[in-house]
PDB file of N, CA and C in Angstrom:
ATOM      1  N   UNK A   1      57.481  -8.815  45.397  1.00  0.00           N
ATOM      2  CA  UNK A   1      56.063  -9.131  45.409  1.00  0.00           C
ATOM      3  C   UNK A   1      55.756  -9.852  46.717  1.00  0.00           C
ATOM      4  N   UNK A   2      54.774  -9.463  47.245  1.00  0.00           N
ATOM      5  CA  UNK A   2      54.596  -9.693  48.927  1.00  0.00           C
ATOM      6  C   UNK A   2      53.487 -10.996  48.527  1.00  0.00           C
ATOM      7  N   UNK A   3      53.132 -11.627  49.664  1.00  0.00           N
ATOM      8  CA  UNK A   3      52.325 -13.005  49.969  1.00  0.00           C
ATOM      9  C   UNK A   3      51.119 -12.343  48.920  1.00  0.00           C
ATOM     10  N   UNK A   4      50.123 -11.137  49.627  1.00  0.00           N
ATOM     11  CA  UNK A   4      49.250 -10.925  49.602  1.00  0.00           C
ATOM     12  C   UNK A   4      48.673 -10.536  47.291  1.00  0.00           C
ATOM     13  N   UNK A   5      50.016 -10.014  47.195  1.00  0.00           N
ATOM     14  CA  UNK A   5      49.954  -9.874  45.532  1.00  0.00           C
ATOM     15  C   UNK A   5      50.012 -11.517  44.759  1.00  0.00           C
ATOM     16  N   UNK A   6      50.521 -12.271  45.375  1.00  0.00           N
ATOM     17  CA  UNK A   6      50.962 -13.599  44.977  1.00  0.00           C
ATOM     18  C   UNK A   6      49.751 -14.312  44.858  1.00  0.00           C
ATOM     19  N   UNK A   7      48.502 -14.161  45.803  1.00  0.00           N
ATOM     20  CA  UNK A   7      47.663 -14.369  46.020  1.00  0.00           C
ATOM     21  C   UNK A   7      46.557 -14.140  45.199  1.00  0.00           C
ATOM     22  N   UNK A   8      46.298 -12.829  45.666  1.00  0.00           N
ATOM     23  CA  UNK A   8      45.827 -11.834  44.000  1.00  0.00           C
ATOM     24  C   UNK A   8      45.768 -12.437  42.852  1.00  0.00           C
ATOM     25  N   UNK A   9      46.764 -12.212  42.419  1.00  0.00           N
ATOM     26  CA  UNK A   9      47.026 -13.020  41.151  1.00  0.00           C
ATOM     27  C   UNK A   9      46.728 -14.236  41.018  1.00  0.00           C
ATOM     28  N   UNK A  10      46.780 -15.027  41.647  1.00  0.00           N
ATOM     29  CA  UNK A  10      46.259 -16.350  41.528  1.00  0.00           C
ATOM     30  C   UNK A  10      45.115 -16.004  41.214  1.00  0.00           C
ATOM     31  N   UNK A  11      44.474 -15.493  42.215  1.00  0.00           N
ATOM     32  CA  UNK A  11      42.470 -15.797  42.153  1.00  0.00           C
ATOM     33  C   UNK A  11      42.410 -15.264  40.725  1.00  0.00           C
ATOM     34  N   UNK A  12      43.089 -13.943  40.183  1.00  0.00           N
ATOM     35  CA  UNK A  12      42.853 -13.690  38.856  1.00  0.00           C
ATOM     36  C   UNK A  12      42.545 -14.543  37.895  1.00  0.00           C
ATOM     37  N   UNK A  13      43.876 -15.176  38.181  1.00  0.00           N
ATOM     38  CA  UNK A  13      44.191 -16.261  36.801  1.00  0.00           C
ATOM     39  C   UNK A  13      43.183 -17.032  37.116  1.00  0.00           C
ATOM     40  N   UNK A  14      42.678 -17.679  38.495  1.00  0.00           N
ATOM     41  CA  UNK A  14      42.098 -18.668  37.783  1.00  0.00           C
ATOM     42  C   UNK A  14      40.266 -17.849  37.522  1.00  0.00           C
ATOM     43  N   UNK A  15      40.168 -16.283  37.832  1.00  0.00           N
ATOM     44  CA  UNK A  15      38.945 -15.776  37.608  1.00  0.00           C
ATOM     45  C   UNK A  15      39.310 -16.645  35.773  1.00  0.00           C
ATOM     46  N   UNK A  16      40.213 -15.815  34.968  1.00  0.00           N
ATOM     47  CA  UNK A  16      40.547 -15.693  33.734  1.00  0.00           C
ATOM     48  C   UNK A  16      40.382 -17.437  33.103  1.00  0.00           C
ATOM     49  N   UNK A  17      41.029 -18.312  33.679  1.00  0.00           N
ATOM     50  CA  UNK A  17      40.528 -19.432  33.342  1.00  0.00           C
ATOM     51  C   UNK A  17      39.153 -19.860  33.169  1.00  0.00           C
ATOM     52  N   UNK A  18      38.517 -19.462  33.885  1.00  0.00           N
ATOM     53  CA  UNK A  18      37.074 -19.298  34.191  1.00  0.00           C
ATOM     54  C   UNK A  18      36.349 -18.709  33.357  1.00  0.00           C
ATOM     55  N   UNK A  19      36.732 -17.375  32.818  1.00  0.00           N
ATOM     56  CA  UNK A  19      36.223 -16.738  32.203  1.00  0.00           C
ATOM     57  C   UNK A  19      36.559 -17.189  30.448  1.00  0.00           C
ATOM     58  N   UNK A  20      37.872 -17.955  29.852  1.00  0.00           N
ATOM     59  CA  UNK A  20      38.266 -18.173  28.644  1.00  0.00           C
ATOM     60  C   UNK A  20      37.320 -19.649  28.925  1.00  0.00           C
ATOM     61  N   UNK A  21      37.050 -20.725  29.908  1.00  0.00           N
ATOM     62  CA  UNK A  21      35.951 -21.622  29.496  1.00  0.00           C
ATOM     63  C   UNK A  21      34.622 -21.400  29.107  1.00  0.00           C
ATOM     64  N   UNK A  22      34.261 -20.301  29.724  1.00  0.00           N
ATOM     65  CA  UNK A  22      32.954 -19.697  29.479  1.00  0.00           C
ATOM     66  C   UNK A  22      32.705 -19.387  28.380  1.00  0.00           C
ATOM     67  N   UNK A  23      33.797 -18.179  27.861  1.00  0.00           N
ATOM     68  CA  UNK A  23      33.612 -17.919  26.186  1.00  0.00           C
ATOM     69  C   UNK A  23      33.747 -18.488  25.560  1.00  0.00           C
ATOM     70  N   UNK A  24      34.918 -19.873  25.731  1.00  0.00           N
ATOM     71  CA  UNK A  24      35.359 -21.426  24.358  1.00  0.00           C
ATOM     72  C   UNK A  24      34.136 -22.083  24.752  1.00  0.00           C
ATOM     73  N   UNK A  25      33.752 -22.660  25.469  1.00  0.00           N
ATOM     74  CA  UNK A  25      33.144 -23.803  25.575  1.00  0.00           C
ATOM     75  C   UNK A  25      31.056 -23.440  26.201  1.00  0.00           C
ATOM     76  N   UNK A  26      31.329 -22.050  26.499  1.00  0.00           N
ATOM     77  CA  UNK A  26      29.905 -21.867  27.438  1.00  0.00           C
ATOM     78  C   UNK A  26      30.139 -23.050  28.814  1.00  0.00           C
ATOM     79  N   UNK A  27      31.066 -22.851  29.719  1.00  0.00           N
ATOM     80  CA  UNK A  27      30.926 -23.805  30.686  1.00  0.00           C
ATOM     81  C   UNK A  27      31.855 -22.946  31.707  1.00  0.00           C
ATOM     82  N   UNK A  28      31.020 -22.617  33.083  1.00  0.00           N
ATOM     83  CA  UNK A  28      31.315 -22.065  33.654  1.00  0.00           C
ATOM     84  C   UNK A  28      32.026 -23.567  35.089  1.00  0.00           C
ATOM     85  N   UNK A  29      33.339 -23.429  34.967  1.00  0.00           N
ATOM     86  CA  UNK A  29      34.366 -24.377  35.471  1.00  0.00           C
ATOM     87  C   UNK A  29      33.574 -24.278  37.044  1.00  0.00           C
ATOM     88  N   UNK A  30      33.807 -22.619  37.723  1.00  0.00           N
ATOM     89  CA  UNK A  30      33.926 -22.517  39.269  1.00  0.00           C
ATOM     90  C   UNK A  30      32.424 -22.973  39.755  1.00  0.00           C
ATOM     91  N   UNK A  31      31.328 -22.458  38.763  1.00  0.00           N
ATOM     92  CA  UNK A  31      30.379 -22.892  38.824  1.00  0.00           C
ATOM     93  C   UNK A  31      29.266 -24.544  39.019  1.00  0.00           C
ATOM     94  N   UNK A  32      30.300 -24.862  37.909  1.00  0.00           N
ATOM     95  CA  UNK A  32      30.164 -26.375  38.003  1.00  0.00           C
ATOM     96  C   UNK A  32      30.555 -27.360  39.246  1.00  0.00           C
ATOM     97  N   UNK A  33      31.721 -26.402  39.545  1.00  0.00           N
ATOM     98  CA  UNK A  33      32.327 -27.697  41.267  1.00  0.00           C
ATOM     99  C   UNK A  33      31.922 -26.694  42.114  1.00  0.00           C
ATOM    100  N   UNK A  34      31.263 -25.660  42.245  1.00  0.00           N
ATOM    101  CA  UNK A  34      30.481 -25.120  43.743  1.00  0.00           C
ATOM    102  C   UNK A  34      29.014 -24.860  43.506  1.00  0.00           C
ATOM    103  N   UNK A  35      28.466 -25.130  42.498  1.00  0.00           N
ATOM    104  CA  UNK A  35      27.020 -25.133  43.163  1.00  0.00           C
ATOM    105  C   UNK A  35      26.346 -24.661  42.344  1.00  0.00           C
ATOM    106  N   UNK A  36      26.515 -23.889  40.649  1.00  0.00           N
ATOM    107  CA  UNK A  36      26.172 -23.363  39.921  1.00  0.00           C
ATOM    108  C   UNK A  36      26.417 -21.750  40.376  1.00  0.00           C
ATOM    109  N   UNK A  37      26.505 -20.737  39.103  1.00  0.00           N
ATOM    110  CA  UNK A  37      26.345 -19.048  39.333  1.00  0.00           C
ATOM    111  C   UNK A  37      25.954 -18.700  40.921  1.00  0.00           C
ATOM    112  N   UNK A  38      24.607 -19.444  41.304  1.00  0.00           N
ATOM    113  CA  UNK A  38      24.124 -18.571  42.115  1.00  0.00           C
ATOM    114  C   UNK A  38      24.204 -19.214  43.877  1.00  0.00           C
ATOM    115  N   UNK A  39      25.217 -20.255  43.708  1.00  0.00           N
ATOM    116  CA  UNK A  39      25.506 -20.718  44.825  1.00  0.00           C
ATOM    117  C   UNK A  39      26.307 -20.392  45.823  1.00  0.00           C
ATOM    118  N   UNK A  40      26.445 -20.277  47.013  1.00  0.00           N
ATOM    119  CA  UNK A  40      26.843 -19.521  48.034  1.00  0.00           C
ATOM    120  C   UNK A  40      28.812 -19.740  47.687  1.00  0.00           C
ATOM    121  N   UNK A  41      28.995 -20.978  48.033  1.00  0.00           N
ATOM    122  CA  UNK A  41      30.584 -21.118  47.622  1.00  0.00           C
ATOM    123  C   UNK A  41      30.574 -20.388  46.511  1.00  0.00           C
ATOM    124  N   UNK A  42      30.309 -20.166  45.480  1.00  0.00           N
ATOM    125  CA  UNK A  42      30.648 -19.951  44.123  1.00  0.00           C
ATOM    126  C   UNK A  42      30.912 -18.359  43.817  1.00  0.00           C
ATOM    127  N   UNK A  43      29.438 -17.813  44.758  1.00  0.00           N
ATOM    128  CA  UNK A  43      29.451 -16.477  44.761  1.00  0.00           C
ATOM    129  C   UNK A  43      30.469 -15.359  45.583  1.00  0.00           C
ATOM    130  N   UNK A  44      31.098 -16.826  46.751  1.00  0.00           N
ATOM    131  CA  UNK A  44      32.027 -15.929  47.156  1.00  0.00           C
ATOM    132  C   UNK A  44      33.470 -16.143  46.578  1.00  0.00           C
ATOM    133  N   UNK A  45      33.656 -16.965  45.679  1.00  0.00           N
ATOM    134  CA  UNK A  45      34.746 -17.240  44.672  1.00  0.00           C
ATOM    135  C   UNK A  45      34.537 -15.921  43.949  1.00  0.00           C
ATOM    136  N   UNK A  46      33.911 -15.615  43.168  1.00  0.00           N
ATOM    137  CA  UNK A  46      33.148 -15.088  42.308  1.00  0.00           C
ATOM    138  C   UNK A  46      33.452 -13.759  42.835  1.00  0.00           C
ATOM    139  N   UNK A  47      33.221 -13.040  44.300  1.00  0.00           N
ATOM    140  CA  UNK A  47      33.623 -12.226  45.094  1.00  0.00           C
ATOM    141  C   UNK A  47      35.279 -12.153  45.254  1.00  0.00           C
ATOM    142  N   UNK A  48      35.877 -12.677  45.100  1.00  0.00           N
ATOM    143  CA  UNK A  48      37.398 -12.863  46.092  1.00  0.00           C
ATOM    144  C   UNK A  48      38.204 -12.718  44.994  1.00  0.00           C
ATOM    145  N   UNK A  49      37.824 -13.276  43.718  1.00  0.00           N
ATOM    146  CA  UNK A  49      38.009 -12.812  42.365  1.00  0.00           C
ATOM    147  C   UNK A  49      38.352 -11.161  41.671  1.00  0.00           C
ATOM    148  N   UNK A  50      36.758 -10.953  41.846  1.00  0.00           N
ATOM    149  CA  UNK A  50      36.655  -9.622  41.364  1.00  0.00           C
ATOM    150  C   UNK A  50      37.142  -8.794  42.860  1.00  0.00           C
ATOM    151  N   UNK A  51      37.501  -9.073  43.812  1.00  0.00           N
ATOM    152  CA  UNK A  51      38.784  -8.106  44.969  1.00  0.00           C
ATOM    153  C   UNK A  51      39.856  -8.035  44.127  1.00  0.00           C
ATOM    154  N   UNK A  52      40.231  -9.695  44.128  1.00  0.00           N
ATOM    155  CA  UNK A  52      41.860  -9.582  43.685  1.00  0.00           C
ATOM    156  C   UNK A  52      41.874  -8.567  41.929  1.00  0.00           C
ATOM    157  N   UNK A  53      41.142  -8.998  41.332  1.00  0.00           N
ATOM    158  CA  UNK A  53      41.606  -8.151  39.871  1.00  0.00           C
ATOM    159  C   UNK A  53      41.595  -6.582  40.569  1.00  0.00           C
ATOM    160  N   UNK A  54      40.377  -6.256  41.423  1.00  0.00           N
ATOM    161  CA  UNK A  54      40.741  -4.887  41.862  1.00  0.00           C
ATOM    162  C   UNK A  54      42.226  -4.476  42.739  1.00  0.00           C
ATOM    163  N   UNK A  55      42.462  -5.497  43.475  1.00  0.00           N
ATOM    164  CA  UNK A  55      44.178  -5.562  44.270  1.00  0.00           C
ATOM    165  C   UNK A  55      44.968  -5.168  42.688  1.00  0.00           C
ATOM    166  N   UNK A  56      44.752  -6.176  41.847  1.00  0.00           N
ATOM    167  CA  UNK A  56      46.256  -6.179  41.377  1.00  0.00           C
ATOM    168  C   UNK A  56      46.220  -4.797  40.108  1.00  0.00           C
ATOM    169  N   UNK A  57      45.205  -3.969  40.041  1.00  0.00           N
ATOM    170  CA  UNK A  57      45.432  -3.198  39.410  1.00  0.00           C
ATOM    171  C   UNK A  57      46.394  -1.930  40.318  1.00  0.00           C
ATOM    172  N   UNK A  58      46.890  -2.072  41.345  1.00  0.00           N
ATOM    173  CA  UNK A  58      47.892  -1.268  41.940  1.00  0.00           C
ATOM    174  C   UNK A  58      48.793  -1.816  41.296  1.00  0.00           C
ATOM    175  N   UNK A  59      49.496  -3.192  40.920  1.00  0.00           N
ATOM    176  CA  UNK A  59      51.000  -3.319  40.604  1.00  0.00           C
ATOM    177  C   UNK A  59      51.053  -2.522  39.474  1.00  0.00           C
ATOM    178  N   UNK A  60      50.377  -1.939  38.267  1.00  0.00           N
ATOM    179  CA  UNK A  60      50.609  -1.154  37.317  1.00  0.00           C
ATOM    180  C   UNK A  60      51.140  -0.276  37.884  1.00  0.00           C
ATOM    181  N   UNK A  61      50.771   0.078  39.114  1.00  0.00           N
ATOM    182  CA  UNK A  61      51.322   1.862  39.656  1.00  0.00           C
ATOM    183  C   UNK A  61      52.611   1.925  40.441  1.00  0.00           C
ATOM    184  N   UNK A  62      53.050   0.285  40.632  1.00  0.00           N
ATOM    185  CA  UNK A  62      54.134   0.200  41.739  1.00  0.00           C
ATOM    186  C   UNK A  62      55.452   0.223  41.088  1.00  0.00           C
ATOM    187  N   UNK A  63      56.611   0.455  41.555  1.00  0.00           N
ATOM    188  CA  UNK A  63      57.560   0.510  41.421  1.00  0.00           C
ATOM    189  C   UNK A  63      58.412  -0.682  41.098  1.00  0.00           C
ATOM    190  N   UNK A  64      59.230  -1.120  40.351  1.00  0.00           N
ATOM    191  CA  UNK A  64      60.131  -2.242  40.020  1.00  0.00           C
ATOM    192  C   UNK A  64      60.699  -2.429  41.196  1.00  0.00           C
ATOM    193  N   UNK A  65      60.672  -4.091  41.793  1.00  0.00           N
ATOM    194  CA  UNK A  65      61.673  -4.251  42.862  1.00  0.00           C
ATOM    195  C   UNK A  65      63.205  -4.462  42.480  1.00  0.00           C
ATOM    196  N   UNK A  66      62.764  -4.515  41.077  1.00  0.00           N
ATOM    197  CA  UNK A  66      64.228  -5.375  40.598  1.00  0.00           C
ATOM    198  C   UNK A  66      65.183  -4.068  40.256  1.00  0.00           C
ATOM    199  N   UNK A  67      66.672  -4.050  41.320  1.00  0.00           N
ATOM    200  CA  UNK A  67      67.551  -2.330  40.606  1.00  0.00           C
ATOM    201  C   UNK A  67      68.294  -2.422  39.510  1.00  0.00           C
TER     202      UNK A  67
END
């Protein structure tokens, strides 16, 4: 797994964190420390997010590094 998947995944998880506060609690976490939904930091979180879930749907297609 290269830098750039390591990465990926992060922003996922914490999209997914983000997204399980929203549905438990109605409280949008990324929102709250950048500016609300429609705030410039937030929206490009919000952006870099929905890249990485699109990145990491290639590791389904990739090959095991492990022989």
């Amino acid at each position: 797994m290269n830098w750039i998947d390591r990465i990926a995944l992060l922003l996922v998880v914490i999209g997914g964190i983000n997204w399980g506060s929203v549905g438990l609690f109605q409280y949008d976490l990324v929102g709250a420390l950048f500016g609300g939904m429609s705030g410039m930091i937030s929206r490009i979180i919000f952006t870099l997010v929905g890249i990485a879930a699109l990145w990491c749907i290639s590791l389904f297609f990739r090959g095991s590094d492990r022989s």
